[in-house]
Structure formats: structure tokens, C-alpha cells
C-alpha atoms as a PDB file:
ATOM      1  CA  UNK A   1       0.000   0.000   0.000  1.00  0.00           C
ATOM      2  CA  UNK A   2       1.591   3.557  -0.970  1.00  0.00           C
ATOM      3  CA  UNK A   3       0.402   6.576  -0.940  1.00  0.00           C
ATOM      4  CA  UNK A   4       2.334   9.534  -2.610  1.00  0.00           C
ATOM      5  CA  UNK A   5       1.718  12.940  -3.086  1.00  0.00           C
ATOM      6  CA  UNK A   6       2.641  15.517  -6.008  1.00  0.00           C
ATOM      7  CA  UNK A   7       4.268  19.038  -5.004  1.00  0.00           C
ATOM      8  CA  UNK A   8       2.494  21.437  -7.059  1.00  0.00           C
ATOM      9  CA  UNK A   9       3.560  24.785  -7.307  1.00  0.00           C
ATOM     10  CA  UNK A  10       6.924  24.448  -5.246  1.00  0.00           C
ATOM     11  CA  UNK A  11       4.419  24.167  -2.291  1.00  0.00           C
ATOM     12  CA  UNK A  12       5.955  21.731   0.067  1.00  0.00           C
ATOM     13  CA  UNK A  13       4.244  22.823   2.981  1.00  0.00           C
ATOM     14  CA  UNK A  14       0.625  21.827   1.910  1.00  0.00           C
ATOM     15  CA  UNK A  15       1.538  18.703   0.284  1.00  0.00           C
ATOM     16  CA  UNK A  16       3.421  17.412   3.331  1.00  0.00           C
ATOM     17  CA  UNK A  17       0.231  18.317   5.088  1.00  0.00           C
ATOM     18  CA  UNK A  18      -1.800  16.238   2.042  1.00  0.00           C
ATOM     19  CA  UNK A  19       0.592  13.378   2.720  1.00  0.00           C
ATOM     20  CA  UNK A  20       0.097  13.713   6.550  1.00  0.00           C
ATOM     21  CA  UNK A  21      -3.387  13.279   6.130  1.00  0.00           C
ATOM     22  CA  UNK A  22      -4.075  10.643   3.769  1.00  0.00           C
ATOM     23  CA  UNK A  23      -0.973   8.373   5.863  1.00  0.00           C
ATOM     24  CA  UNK A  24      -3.656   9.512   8.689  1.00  0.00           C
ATOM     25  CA  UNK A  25      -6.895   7.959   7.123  1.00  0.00           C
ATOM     26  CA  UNK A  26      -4.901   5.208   5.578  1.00  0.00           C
ATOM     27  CA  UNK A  27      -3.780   3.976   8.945  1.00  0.00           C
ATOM     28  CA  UNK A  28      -0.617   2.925   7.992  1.00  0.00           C
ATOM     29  CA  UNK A  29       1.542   4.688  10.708  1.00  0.00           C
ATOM     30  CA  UNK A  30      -1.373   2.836  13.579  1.00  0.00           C
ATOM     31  CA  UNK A  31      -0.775  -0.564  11.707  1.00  0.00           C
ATOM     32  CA  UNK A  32       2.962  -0.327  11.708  1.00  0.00           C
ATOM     33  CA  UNK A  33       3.271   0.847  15.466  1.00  0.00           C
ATOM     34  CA  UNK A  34       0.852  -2.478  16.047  1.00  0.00           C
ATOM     35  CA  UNK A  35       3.350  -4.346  14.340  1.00  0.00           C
ATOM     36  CA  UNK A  36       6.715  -2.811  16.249  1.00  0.00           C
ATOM     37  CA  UNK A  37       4.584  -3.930  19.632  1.00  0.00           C
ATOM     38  CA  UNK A  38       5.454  -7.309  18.867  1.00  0.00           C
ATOM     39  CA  UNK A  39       3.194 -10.402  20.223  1.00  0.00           C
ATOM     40  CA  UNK A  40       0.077  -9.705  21.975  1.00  0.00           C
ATOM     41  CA  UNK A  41      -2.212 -11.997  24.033  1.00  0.00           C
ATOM     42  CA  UNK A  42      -5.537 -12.716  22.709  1.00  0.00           C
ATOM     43  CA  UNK A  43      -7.341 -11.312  25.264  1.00  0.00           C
ATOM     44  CA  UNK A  44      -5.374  -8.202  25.553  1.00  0.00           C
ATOM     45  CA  UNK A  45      -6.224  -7.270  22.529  1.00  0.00           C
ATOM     46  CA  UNK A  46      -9.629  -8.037  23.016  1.00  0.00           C
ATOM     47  CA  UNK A  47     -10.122  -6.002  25.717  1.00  0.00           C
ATOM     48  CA  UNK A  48      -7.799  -2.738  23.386  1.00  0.00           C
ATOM     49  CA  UNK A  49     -10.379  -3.196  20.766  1.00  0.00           C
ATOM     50  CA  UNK A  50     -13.487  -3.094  23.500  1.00  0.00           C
ATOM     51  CA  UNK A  51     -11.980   0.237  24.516  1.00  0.00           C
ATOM     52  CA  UNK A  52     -11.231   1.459  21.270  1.00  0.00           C
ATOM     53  CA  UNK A  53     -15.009   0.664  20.217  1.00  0.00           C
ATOM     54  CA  UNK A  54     -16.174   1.987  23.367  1.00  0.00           C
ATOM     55  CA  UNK A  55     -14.258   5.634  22.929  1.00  0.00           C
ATOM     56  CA  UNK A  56     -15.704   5.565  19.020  1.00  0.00           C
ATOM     57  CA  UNK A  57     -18.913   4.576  19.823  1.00  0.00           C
ATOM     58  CA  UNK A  58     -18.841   7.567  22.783  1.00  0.00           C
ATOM     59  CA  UNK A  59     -17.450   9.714  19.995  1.00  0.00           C
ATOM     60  CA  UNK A  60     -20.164   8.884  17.312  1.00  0.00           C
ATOM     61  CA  UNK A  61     -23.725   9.011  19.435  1.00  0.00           C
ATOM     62  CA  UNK A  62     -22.919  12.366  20.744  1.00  0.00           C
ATOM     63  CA  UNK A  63     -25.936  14.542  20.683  1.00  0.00           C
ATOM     64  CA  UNK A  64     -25.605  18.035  18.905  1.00  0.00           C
END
């Protein structure tokens, strides 16, 4: 999976910004941090993704 980004107009700024943010949705830099961890338990990561679903869920049902 790559992701690359053209520099248009000498503007290297904004298009490290653009390549900041698609690496972001992506989720490569979270996948290979997951990978440096090494070995996990089965049920410690079950419980990580209960709290990870727990904070998004929070996040998501919040009332405007």
C-alpha cells in the first residue's frame, strides 16, 4: 500500500500536510506501530479493541 503525493507549485508545505493526512486515514503509521509492539495476548487485545469501540462509539452518538 503507498500513498504519494505531487508538489504542485513548489508548495511543500501543503503537500506534506496532504501526505500527513491521507498516511492519517490510511492507517498505515497505527498498523505499523501495532506491528513494532510485537506479540500480543488474545485477550489483551480483546479487551484494546473493547476500549477502542467503546471511545468511538462515545465519539459517534454524541448529541448536537
Amino acid at each position: 500500500m503507498s500513498v504519494g503525493v505531487k508538489v504542485k507549485g513548489n508548495n511543500v508545505e501543503a503537500d506534506l500536510k496532504r501526505l500527513r493526512v491521507k498516511v492519517a486515514r490510511n492507517g498505515i503509521l497505527s498498523k505499523a506501530k501495532e506491528r513494532a509492539e510485537g506479540f500480543k495476548k488474545p485477550g489483551v487485545r480483546r479487551k484494546e479493541e473493547k476500549k477502542i469501540n467503546t471511545i468511538n462509539s462515545r465519539r459517534n452518538n454524541k448529541n448536537y
